[in-house]
Protein backbone atom coordinates (compact mmCIF):
# COMPACT_ATOMS: atom_id res chain seq x y z
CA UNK A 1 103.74 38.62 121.66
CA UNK A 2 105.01 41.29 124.32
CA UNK A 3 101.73 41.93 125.13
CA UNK A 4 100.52 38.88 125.69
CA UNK A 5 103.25 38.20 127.95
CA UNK A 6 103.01 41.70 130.10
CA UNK A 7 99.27 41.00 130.65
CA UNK A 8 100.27 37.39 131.46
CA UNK A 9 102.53 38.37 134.81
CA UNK A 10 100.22 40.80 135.35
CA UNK A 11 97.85 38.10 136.05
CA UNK A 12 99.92 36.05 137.98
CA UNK A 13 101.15 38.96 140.33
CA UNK A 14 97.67 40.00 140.88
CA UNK A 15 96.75 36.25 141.72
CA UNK A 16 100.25 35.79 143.71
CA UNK A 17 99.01 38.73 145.92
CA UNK A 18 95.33 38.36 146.74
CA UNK A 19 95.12 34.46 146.68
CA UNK A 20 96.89 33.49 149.76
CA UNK A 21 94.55 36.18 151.82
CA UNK A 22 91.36 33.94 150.57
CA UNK A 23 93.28 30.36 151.49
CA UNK A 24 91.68 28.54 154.49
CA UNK A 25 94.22 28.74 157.19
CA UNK A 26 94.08 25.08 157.94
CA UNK A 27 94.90 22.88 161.21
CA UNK A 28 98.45 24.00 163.15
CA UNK A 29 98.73 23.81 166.93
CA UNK A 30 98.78 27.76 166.35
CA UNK A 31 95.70 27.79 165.32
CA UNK A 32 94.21 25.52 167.59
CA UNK A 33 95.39 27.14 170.86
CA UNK A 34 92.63 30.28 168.96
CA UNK A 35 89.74 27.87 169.11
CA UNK A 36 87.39 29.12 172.37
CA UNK A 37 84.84 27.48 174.37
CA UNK A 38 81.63 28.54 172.68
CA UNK A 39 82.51 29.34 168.81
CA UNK A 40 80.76 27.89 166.49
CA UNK A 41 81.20 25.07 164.28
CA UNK A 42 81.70 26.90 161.39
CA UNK A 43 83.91 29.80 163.14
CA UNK A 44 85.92 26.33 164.04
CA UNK A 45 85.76 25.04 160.26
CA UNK A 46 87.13 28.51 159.21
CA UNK A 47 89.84 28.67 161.65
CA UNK A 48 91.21 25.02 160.88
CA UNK A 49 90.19 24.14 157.61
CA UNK A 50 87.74 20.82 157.10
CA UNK A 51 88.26 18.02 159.93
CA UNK A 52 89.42 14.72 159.44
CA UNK A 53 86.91 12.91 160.86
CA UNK A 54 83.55 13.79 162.49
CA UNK A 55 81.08 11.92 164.76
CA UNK A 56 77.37 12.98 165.37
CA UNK A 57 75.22 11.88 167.73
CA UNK A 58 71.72 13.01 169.46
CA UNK A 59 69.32 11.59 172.37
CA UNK A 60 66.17 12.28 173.36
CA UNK A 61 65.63 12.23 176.79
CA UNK A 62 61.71 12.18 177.75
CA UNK A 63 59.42 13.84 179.31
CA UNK A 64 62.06 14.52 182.63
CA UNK A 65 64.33 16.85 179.85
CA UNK A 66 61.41 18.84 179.12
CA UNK A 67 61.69 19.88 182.58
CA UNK A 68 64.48 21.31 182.17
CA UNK A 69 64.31 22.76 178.67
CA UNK A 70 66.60 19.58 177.06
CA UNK A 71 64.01 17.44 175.41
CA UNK A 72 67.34 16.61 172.57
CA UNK A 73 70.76 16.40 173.43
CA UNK A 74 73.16 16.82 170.82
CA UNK A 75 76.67 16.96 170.31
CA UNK A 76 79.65 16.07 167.32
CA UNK A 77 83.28 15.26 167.57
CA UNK A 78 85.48 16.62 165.46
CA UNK A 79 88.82 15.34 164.25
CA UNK A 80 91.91 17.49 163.03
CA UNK A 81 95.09 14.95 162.29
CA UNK A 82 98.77 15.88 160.98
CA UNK A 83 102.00 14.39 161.22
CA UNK A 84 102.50 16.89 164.20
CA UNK A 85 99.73 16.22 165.92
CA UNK A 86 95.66 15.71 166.81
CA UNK A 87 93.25 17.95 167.95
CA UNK A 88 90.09 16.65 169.34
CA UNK A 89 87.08 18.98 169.92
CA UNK A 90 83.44 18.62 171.33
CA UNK A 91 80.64 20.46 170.39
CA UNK A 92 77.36 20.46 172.33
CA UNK A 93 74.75 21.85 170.91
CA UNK A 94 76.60 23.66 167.37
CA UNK A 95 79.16 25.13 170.00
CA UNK A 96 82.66 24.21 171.64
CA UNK A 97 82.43 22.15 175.02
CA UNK A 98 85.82 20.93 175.26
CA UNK A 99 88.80 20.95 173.04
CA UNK A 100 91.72 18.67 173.33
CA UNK A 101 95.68 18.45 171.43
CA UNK A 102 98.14 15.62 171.35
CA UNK A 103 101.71 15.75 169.67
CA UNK A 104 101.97 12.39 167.46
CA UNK A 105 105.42 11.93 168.04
């Protein structure tokens, strides 16, 4: 029965230790002020955790884009919302445009 219970808290130390280093950080104002123009949406994703609400949206803009290389615009909007606050960030084409936080007070 000793045994059983050694290995058992050796188990949960080992799992007390290396579990919170694996956790996704998830959304503070802390971590938003690390968010920079250009990251990716996933870098994004890793650094705040999953949003709360995303919006997608694309256009194809004709023969005059191809002129300039932009024959598909696309962008999303993601969401973060706590208690504390909201952060709002655009991505234009997979990458960070513009970035936005509000305290919900």
């Amino acid at each position: 029965m000793l045994f059983h219970l050694s290995k058992f808290v050796s188990v949960f130390l080992v799992l007390t230790i290396f579990l919170p280093g694996c956790a996704t950080p998830g959304f503070t104002y802390s971590s938003f002020t690390k968010v920079q123009e250009g990251m990716t949406e996933e870098e994004v994703i890793r650094l705040l955790g999953e949003p709360t609400d995303v919006t997608s949206g694309s256009v194809t803009t004709g023969g005059i884009g191809a002129l300039f290389g932009i024959e598909n615009l696309s962008g999303t909007n993601m969401i973060w919302k706590t208690a504390d606050g909201k952060a709002n960030i655009l991505f234009f084409r997979g990458k960070v445009k513009t970035k936005s936080f509000t305290n919900q007070f």
